[in-house]
Protein backbone atom coordinates (compact mmCIF):
# COMPACT_ATOMS: atom_id res chain seq x y z
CA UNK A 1 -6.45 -19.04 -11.61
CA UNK A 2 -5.55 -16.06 -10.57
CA UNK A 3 -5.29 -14.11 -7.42
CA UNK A 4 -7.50 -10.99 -6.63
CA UNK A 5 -5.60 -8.10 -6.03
CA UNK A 6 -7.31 -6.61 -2.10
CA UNK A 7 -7.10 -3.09 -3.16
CA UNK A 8 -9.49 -1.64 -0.85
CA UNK A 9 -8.49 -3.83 1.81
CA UNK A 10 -5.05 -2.97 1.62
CA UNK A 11 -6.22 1.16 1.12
CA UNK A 12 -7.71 0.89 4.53
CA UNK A 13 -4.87 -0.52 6.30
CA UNK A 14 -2.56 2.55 4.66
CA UNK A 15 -5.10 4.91 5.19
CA UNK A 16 -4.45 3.98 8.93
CA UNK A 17 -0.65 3.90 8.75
CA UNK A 18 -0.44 7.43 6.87
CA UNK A 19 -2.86 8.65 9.65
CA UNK A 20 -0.54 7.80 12.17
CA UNK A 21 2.66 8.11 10.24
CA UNK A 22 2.35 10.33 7.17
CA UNK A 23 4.19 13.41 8.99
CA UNK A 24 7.67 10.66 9.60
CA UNK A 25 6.64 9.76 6.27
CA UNK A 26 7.26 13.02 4.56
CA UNK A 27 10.25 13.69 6.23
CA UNK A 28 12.10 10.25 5.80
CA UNK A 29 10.80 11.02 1.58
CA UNK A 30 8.58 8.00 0.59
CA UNK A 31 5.23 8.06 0.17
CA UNK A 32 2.68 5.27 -0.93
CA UNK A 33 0.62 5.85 -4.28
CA UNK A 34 -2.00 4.36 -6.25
CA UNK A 35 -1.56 3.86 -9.54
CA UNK A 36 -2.86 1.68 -12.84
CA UNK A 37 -0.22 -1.28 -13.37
CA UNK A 38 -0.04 -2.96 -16.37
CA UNK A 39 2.27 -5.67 -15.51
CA UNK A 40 0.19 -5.94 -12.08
CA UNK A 41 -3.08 -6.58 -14.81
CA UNK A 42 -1.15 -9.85 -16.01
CA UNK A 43 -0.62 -10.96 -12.15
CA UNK A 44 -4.31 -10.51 -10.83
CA UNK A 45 -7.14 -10.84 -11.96
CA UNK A 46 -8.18 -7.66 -13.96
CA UNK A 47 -11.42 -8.75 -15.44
CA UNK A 48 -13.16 -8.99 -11.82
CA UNK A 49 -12.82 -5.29 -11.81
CA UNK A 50 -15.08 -5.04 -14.74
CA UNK A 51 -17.96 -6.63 -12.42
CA UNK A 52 -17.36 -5.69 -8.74
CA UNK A 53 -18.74 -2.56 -7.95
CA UNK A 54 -16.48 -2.11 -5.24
CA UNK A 55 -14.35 -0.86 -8.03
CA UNK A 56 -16.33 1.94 -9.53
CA UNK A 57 -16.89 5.26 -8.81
CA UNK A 58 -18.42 8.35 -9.39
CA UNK A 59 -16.63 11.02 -10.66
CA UNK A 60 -17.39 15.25 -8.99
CA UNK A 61 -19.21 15.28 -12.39
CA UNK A 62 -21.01 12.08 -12.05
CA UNK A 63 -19.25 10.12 -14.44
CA UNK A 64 -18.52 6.85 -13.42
CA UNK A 65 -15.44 5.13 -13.50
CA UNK A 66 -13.42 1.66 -12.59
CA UNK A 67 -10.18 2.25 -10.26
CA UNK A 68 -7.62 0.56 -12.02
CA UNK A 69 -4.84 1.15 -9.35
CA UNK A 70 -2.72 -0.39 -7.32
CA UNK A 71 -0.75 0.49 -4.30
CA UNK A 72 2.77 0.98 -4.70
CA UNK A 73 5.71 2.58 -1.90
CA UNK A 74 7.69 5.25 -3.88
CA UNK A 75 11.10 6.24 -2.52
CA UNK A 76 11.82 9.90 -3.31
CA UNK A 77 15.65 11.20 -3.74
CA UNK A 78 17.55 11.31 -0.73
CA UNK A 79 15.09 9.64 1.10
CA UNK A 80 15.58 6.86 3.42
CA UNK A 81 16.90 3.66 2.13
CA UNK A 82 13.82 1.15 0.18
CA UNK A 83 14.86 -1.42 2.83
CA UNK A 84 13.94 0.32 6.01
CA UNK A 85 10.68 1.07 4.41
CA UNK A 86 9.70 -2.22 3.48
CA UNK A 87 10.84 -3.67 7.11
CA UNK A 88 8.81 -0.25 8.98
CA UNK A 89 5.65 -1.56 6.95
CA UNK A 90 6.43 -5.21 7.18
CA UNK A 91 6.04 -4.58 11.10
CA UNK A 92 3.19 -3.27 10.52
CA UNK A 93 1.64 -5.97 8.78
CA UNK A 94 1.98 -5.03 5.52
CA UNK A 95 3.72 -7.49 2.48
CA UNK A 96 5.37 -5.87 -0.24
CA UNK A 97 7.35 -6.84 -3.34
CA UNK A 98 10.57 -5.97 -4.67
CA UNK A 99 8.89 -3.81 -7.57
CA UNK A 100 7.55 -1.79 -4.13
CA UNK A 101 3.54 -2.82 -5.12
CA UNK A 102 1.50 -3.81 -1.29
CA UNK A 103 0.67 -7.26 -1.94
CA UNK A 104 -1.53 -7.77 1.11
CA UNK A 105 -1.73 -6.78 4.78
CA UNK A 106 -1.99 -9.09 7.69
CA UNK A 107 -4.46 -7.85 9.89
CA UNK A 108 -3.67 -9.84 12.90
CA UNK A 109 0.18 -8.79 13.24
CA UNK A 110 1.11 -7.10 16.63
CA UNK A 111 1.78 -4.21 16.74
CA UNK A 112 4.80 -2.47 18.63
CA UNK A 113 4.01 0.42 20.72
CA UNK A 114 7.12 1.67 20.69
CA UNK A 115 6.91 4.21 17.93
CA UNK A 116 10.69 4.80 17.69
CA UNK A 117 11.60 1.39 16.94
CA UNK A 118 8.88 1.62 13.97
CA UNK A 119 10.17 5.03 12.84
CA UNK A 120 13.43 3.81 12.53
CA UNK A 121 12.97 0.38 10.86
CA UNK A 122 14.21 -1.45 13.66
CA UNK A 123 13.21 -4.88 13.60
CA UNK A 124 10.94 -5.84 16.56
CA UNK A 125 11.70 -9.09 19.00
């Protein structure tokens, strides 16, 4: 069987991390995106989105529509190396692949308040 991709569970987690760090974000040139997947289709199970209404929505012209995304980190040119990224959102609870898709978050991770060693990837003891 298999898995269920948590999009909106996941979207709410980087809602809160771009609240807090979209402006290091931008500068450091990666952003996270949401985007169809085929190959993501074959891993998790698709056809649930056909039924859950948590994944339609209503277009501004009152269409309605299923959200076939998925949430991916993107690296832009010259921005800071993929690894840092993946460690700054692994301390913040988030899992990602090596293809860059959010797998999950883990809402019970602590958090460091230290912001700099977050901003810089640092890995926290």
């Amino acid at each position: 069987m298999k898995k269920v991709y948590p999009y909106y569970e996941v979207k709410y987690a980087v809602d809160s991390f771009v609240e807090t760090y979209g402006e290091k974000m931008t500068k450091d040139k990666w952003s996270i995106v949401s985007k169809p997947c085929k190959k993501c289709d074959n891993e998790f199970n698709s056809e649930l989105r056909n039924s859950d209404e948590r994944f339609f929505y209503k277009t501004t012209s009152g269409k309605l529509k299923k959200n076939e995304d998925y949430l991916f980190v993107e690296r832009q040119e010259g921005g800071k190396l993929t690894k840092g990224i993946y460690q700054q959102l692994s301390n913040y609870g988030f899992e990602v692949d090596k293809n860059g898709l959010i797998i999950d978050f883990k809402k019970n991770v602590a958090i460091n308040t230290n912001t700099e060693s977050i901003h810089s990837g640092d890995e926290i003891l």
